[in-house]
Protein backbone atom coordinates (compact mmCIF):
# COMPACT_ATOMS: atom_id res chain seq x y z
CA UNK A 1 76.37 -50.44 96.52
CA UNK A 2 78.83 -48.76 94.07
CA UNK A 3 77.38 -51.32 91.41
CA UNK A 4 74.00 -50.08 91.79
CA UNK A 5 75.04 -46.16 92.18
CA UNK A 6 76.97 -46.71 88.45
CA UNK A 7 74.08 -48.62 87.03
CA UNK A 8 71.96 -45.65 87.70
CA UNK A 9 74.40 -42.98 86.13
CA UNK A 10 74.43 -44.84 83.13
CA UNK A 11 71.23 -45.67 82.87
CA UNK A 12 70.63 -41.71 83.28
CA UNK A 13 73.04 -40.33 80.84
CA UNK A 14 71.35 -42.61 78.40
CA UNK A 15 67.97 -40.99 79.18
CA UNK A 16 69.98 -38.03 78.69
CA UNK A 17 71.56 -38.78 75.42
CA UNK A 18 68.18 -39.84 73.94
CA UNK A 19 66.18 -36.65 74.81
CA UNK A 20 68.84 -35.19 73.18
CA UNK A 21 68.58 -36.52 69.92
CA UNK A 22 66.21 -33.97 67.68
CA UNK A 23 62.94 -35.49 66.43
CA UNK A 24 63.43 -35.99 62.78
CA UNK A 25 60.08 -36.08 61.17
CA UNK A 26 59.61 -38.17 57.20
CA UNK A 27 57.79 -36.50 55.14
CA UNK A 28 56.97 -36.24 51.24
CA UNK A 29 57.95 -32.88 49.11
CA UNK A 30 57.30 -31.37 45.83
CA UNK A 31 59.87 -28.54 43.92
CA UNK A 32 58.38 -25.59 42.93
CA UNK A 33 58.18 -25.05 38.90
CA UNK A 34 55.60 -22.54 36.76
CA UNK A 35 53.71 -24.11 34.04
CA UNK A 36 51.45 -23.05 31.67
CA UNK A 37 48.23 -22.88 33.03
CA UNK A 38 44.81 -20.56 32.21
CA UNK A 39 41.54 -21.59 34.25
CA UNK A 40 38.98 -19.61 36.12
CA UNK A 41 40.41 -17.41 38.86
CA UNK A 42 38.11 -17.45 42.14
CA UNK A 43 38.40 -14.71 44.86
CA UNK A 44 35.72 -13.91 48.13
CA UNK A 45 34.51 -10.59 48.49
CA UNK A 46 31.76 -8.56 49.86
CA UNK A 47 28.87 -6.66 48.60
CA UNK A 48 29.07 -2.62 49.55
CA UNK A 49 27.23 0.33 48.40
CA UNK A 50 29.18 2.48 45.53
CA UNK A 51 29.01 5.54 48.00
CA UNK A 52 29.33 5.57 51.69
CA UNK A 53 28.83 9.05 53.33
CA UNK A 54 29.24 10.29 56.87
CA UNK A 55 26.58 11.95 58.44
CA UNK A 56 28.10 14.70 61.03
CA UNK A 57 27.71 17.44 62.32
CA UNK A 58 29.02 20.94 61.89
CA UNK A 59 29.64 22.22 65.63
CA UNK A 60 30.72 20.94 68.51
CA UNK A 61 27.81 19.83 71.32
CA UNK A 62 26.70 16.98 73.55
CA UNK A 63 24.97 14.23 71.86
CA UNK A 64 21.74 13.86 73.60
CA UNK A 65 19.20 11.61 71.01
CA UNK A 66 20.31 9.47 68.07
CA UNK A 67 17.23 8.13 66.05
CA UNK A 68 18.15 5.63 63.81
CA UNK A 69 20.79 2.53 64.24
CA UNK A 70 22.67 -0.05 62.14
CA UNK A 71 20.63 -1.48 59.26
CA UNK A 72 17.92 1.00 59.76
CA UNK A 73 16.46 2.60 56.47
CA UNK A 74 17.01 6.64 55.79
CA UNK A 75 15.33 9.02 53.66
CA UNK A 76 16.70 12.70 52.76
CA UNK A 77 15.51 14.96 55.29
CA UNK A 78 15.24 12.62 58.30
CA UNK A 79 16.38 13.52 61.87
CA UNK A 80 18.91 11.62 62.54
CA UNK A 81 20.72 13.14 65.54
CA UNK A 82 20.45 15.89 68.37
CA UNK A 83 22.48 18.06 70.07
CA UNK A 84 22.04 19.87 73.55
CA UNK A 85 20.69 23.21 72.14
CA UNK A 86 21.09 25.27 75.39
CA UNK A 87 24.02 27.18 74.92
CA UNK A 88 22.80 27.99 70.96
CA UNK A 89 19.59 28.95 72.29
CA UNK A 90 21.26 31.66 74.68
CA UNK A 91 23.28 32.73 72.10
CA UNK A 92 20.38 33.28 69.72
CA UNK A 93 18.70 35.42 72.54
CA UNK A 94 21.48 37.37 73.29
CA UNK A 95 22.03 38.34 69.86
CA UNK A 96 18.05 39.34 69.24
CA UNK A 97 18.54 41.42 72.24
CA UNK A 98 21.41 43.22 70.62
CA UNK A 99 19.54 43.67 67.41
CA UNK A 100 16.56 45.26 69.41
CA UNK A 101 18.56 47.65 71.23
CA UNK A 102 20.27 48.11 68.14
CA UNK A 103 16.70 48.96 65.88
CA UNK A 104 16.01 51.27 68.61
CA UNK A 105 19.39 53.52 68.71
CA UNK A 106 18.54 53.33 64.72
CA UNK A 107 15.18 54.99 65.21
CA UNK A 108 16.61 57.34 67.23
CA UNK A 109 19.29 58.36 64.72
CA UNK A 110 16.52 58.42 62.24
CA UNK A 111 14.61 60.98 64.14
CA UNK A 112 17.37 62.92 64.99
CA UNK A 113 18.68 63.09 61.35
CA UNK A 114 15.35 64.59 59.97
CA UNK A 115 14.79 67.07 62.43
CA UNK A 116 18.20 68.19 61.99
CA UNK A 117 17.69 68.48 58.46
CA UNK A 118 14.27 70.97 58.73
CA UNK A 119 16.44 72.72 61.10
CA UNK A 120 19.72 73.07 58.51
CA UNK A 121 17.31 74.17 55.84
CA UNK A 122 16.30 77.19 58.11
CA UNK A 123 19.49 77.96 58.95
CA UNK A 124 18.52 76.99 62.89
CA UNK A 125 21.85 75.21 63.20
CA UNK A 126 25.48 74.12 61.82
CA UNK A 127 26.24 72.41 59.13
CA UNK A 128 28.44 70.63 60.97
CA UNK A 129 25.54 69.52 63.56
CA UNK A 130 24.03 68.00 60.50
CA UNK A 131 26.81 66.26 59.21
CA UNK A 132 27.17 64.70 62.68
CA UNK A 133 23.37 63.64 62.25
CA UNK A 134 24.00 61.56 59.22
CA UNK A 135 26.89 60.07 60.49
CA UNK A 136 25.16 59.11 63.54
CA UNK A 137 22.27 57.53 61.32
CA UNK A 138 25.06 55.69 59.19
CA UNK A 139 26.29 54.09 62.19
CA UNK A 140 23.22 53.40 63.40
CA UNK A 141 22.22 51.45 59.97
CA UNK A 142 25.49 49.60 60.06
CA UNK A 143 25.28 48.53 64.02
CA UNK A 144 21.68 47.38 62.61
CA UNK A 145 23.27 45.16 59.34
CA UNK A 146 25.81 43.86 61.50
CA UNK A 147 23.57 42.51 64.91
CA UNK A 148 21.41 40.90 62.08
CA UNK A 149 23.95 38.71 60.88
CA UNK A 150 24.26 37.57 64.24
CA UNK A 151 21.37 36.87 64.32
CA UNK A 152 21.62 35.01 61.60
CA UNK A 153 24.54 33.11 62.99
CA UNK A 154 22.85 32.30 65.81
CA UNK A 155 19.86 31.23 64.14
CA UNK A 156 22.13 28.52 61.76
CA UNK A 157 24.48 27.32 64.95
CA UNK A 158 20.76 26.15 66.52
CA UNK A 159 19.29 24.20 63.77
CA UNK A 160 22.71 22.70 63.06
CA UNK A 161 22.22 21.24 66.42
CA UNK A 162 19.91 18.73 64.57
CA UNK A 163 21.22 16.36 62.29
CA UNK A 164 18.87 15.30 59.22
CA UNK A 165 19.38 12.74 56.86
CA UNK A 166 21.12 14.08 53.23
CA UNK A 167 20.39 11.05 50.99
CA UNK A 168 18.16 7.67 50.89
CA UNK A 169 20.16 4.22 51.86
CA UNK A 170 20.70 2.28 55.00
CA UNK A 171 22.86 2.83 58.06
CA UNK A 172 26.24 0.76 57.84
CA UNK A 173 28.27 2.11 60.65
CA UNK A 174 27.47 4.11 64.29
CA UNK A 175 29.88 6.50 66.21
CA UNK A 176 29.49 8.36 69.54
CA UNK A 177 26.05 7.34 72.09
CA UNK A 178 23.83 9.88 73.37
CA UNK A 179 25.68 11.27 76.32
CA UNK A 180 29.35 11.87 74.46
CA UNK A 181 30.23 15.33 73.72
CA UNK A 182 31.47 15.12 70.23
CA UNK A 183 33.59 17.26 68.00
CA UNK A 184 32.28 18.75 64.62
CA UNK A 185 32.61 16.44 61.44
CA UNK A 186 32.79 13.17 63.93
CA UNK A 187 31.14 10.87 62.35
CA UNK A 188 27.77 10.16 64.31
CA UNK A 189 26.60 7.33 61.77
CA UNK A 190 27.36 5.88 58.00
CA UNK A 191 24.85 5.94 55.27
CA UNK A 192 24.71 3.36 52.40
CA UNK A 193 23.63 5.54 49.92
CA UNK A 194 20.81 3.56 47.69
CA UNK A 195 21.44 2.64 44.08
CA UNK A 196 24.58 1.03 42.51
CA UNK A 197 26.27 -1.64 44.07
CA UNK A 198 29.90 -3.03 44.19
CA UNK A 199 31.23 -6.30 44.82
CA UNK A 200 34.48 -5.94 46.57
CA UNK A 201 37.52 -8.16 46.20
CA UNK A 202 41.42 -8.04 47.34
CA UNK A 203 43.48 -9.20 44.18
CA UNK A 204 46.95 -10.45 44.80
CA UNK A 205 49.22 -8.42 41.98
CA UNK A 206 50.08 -11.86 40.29
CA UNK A 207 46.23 -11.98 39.35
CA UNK A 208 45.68 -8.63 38.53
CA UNK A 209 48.77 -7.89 36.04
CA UNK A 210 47.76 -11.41 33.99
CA UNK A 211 44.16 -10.41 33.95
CA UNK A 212 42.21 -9.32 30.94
CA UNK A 213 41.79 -5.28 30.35
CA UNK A 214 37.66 -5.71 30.08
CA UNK A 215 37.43 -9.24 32.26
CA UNK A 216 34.00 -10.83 32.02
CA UNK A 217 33.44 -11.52 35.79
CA UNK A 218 30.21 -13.68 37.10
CA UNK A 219 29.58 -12.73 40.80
CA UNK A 220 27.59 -15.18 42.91
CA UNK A 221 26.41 -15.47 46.45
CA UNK A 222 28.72 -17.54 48.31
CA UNK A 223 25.51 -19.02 50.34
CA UNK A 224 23.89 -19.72 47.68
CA UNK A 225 25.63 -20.44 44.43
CA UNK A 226 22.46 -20.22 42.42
CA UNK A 227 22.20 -16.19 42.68
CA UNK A 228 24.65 -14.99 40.39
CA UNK A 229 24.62 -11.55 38.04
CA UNK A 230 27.39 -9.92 35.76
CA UNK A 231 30.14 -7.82 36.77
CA UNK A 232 32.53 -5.20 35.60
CA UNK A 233 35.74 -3.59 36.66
CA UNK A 234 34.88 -0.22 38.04
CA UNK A 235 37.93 0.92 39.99
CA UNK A 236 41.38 -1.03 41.02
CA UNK A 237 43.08 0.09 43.85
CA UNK A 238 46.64 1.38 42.63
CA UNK A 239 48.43 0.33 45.67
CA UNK A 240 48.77 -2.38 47.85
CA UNK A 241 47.43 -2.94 51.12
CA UNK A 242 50.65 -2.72 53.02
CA UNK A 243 49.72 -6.11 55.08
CA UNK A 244 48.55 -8.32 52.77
CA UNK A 245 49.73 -6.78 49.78
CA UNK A 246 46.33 -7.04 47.62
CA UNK A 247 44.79 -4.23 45.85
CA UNK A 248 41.34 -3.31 45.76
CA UNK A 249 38.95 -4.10 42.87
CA UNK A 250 35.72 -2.98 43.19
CA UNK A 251 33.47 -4.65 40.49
CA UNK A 252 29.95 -2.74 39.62
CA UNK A 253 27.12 -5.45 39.81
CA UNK A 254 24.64 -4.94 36.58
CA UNK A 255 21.13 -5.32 38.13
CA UNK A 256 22.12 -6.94 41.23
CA UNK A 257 19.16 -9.08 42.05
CA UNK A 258 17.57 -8.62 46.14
CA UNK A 259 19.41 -11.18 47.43
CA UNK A 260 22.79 -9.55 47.10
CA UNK A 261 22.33 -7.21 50.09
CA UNK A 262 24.62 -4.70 51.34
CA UNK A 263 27.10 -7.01 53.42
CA UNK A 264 26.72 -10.30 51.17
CA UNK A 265 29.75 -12.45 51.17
CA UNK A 266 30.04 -13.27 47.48
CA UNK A 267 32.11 -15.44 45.36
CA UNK A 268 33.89 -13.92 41.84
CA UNK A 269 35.15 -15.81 38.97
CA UNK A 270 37.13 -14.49 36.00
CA UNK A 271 38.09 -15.98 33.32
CA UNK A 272 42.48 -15.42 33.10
CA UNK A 273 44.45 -16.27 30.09
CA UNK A 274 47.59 -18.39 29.43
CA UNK A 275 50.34 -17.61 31.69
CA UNK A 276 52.75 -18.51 34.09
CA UNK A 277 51.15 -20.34 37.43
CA UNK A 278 52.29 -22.29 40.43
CA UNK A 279 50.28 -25.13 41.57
CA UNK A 280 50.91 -27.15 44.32
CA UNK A 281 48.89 -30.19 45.94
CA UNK A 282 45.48 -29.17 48.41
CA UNK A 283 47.35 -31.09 50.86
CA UNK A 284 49.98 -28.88 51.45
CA UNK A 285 48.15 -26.44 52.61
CA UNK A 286 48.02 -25.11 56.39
CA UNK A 287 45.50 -22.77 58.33
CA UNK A 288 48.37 -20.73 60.39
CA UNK A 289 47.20 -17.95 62.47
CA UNK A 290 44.31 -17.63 60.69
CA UNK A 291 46.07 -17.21 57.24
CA UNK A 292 46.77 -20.09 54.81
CA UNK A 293 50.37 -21.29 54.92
CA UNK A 294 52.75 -24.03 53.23
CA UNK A 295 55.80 -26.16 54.93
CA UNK A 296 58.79 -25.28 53.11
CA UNK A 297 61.97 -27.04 53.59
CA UNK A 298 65.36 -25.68 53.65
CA UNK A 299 68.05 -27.61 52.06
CA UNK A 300 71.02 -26.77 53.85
CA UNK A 301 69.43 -27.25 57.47
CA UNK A 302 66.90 -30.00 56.48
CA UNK A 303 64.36 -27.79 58.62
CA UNK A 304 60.57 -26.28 57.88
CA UNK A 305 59.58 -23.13 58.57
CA UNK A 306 55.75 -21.47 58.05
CA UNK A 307 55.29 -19.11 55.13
CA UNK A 308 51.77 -17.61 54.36
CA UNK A 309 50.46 -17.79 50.28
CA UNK A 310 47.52 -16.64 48.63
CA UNK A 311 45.49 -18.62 46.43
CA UNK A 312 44.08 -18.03 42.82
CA UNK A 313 41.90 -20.60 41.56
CA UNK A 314 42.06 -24.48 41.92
CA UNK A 315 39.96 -27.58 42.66
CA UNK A 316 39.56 -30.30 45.06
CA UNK A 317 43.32 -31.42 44.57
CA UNK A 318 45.31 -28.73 43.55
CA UNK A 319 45.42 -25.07 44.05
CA UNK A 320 47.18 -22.06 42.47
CA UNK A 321 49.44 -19.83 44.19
CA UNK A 322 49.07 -16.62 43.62
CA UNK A 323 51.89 -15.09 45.92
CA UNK A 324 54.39 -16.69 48.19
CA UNK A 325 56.11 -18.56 46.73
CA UNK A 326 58.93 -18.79 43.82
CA UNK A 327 59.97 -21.64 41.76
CA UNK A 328 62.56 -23.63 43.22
CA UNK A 329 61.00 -23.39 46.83
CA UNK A 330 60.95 -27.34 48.26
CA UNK A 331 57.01 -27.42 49.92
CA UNK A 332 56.00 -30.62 51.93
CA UNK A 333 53.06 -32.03 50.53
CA UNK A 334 52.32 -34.88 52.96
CA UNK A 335 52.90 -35.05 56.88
CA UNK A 336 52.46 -31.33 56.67
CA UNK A 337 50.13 -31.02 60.00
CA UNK A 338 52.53 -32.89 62.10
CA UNK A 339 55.26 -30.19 61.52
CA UNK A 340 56.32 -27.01 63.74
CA UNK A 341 58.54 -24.35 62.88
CA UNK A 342 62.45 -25.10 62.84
CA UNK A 343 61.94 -28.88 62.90
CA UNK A 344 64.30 -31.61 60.78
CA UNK A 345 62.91 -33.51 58.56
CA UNK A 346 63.78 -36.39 56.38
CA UNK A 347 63.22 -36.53 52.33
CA UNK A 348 62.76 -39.87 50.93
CA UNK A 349 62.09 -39.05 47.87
CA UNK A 350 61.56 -35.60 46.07
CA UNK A 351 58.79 -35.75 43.05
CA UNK A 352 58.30 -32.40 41.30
C-alpha cells in the first residue's frame, strides 16, 4: 500500500514538473537593416467632397419634420427642416399688437401736436404746452420705430424656424429626429457640396517627408482597378493624428470620372524616390486587433511581443515598412501565427 501511495506522488510531481516547463516555440527570423530602395508607394483612401457644410439652424426649437435623408440630392433653397413655430408665432402677434397700439398713441400725438400749434400761433396757450406737444409726438415716433423692429424680430425668429437648403450637393451625415428639441447651430444634416472632389489618404510621416514636392499621383477605384484619373496634392495635414500618427493628404481629383462617387474607397500610387526603406517578408505580417502587426523577438529574454507597423508599398512577397520599426529590430518571419505575446522562442538560424 505505501508502494502504490509513492508511485502515485511521483508519478504526480512529474506531471507537475512537465506543465511546468514553458512551451518554447522554433521559429525563423530576419534583422532589421534599411536599403536603398525607390518603387511606387500605395495607400487606401476615400473619395469626399472638397467642402462639407452643416446645415443648422439659428434658434433653439423642437424638431418636428426633416425632409431629406442620407444620400438624398439638395438644391439651394430647399426645405430641409422644421421647427415647432408656436411660440414664434405668439411672439410675432404680440409684438404687432404692440405696434398697433403703438401707431395709435402716435396718431394721437400727431393730432394733439397740430392743434397745439394753431393754438400757440394765437397765443391760446403756453409755450410750454407746446413744447410738451412735440415731445409727446417724438416719443410717440420713437415707441413707433422701436415696436417695428420687433416686429421685425419676430418676423425673422419665425421663418428661421424653417431650414432651407444653402448650396447644391448630397446629404452625407444626419443629426437630431423629428421629436428632439435641439439647440441652435446643431447640426440637423451634412451637405456634400457639388463640384470638386478629393481623394483622401492617411500618410505615415516616413512617406510624406521622402515624397516629391509636386508628386504625380494616379488614383484608382479600389473595386475596380480600371477607373483611374490624375491627382494632385491639395492640402497635407500638418499634424499627426494622435492615434495612428498619419497626417492627412487630401489629393484634388482632375475630372473625376462618375464612378468615383462621394464615399468610393480608392487606391493611390505615387511614384517616391531613392531613399532609405525597410522591407521585411509578407509572411511576417499579423492582423492584431484589427491593425497589422509583426513578431519581434527580444534578445535578452528570447520572448515575442506584438508591435503594430504601417505599410508603404510592396508586392506579393515583400512589403515596406513605413513606421514601426527600426533597424536592428529581430522580426519572425516564419511560425509567426502560432505565437502569443511573452512566449520563448528558439532561433535556429538568423538570416538578415
Amino acid at each position: 500500500m505505501l508502494t502504490l501511495t509513492t508511485l502515485v506522488l511521483l508519478a504526480a510531481c512529474q506531471r507537475a514538473d512537465e506543465a511546468s516547463v514553458p512551451e518554447i516555440r522554433p521559429v525563423r527570423v530576419t534583422t532589421i537593416e534599411s536599403r536603398a530602395a525607390s518603387g511606387i508607394v500605395s495607400l487606401t483612401g476615400s473619395v469626399q467632397a472638397q467642402t462639407e457644410i452643416n446645415e443648422s439652424f439659428r434658434i433653439d426649437g423642437r424638431l418636428v419634420e426633416r425632409t431629406v435623408d442620407i444620400g438624398d440630392k439638395v438644391k439651394p433653397g430647399q426645405l430641409i427642416a422644421r421647427l415647432d413655430p408656436q411660440n414664434e408665432e405668439s411672439g410675432l402677434q404680440s409684438a404687432r399688437a404692440q405696434l398697433a397700439a403703438a401707431r395709435a398713441q402716435l396718431v394721437e400725438a400727431r393730432n394733439n401736436h397740430a392743434r397745439m400749434r394753431e393754438l400757440v400761433a394765437e397765443d391760446a396757450v403756453s409755450r410750454a404746452s407746446f413744447d410738451q406737444a412735440v415731445a409727446l409726438l417724438k416719443t410717440a415716433e420713437s415707441q413707433v420705430e422701436a415696436v417695428q423692429s420687433q416686429v421685425s424680430l419676430a418676423e425673422n425668429r419665425l421663418s428661421y424656424t424653417r431650414l432651407f437648403a444653402n448650396v447644391a450637393g448630397v446629404v452625407t451625415a444626419r443629426g437630431p429626429e423629428p421629436g428632439e428639441v435641439v439647440a441652435a447651430g446643431r447640426m440637423i444634416v451634412q451637405v456634400a457640396r457639388e463640384g470638386a472632389r478629393d481623394a483622401v489618404f492617411d500618410v505615415p510621416g516616413r512617406i510624406k517627408d521622402v515624397a516629391p514636392k509636386i508628386p504625380e499621383i494616379t488614383v484608382a477605384l479600389t473595386d475596380d482597378p480600371r477607373v483611374t484619373v490624375a491627382g494632385r496634392v491639395r492640402e497635407v495635414s500638418p499634424r499627426a493624428d494622435p492615434v495612428t500618427g498619419t497626417f492627412a493628404v487630401r489629393v484634388r481629383l482632375i475630372d473625376p470620372p462618375p464612378a468615383m462617387r462621394l464615399g468610393s474607397t480608392v487606391t493611390g500610387r505615387m511614384q517616391l524616390p531613392e531613399a532609405l526603406a525597410i522591407e521585411v517578408p509578407a509572411s511576417a505580417l499579423v492582423r492584431a486587433d484589427g491593425k497589422t502587426a509583426v513578431w519581434v523577438v527580444d534578445k535578452a529574454s528570447s520572448t515575442v511581443s506584438l508591435r503594430n507597423v504601417q505599410l508603404g508599398g510592396g508586392d506579393a512577397n515583400t512589403v515596406q515598412v513605413a513606421a514601426g520599426l527600426n533597424p536592428g529590430d529581430v522580426v519572425v518571419i516564419a511560425g509567426a501565427q502560432a505565437l502569443r505575446p511573452g512566449q520563448k522562442v528558439r532561433v535556429p538560424e538568423t538570416r538578415s
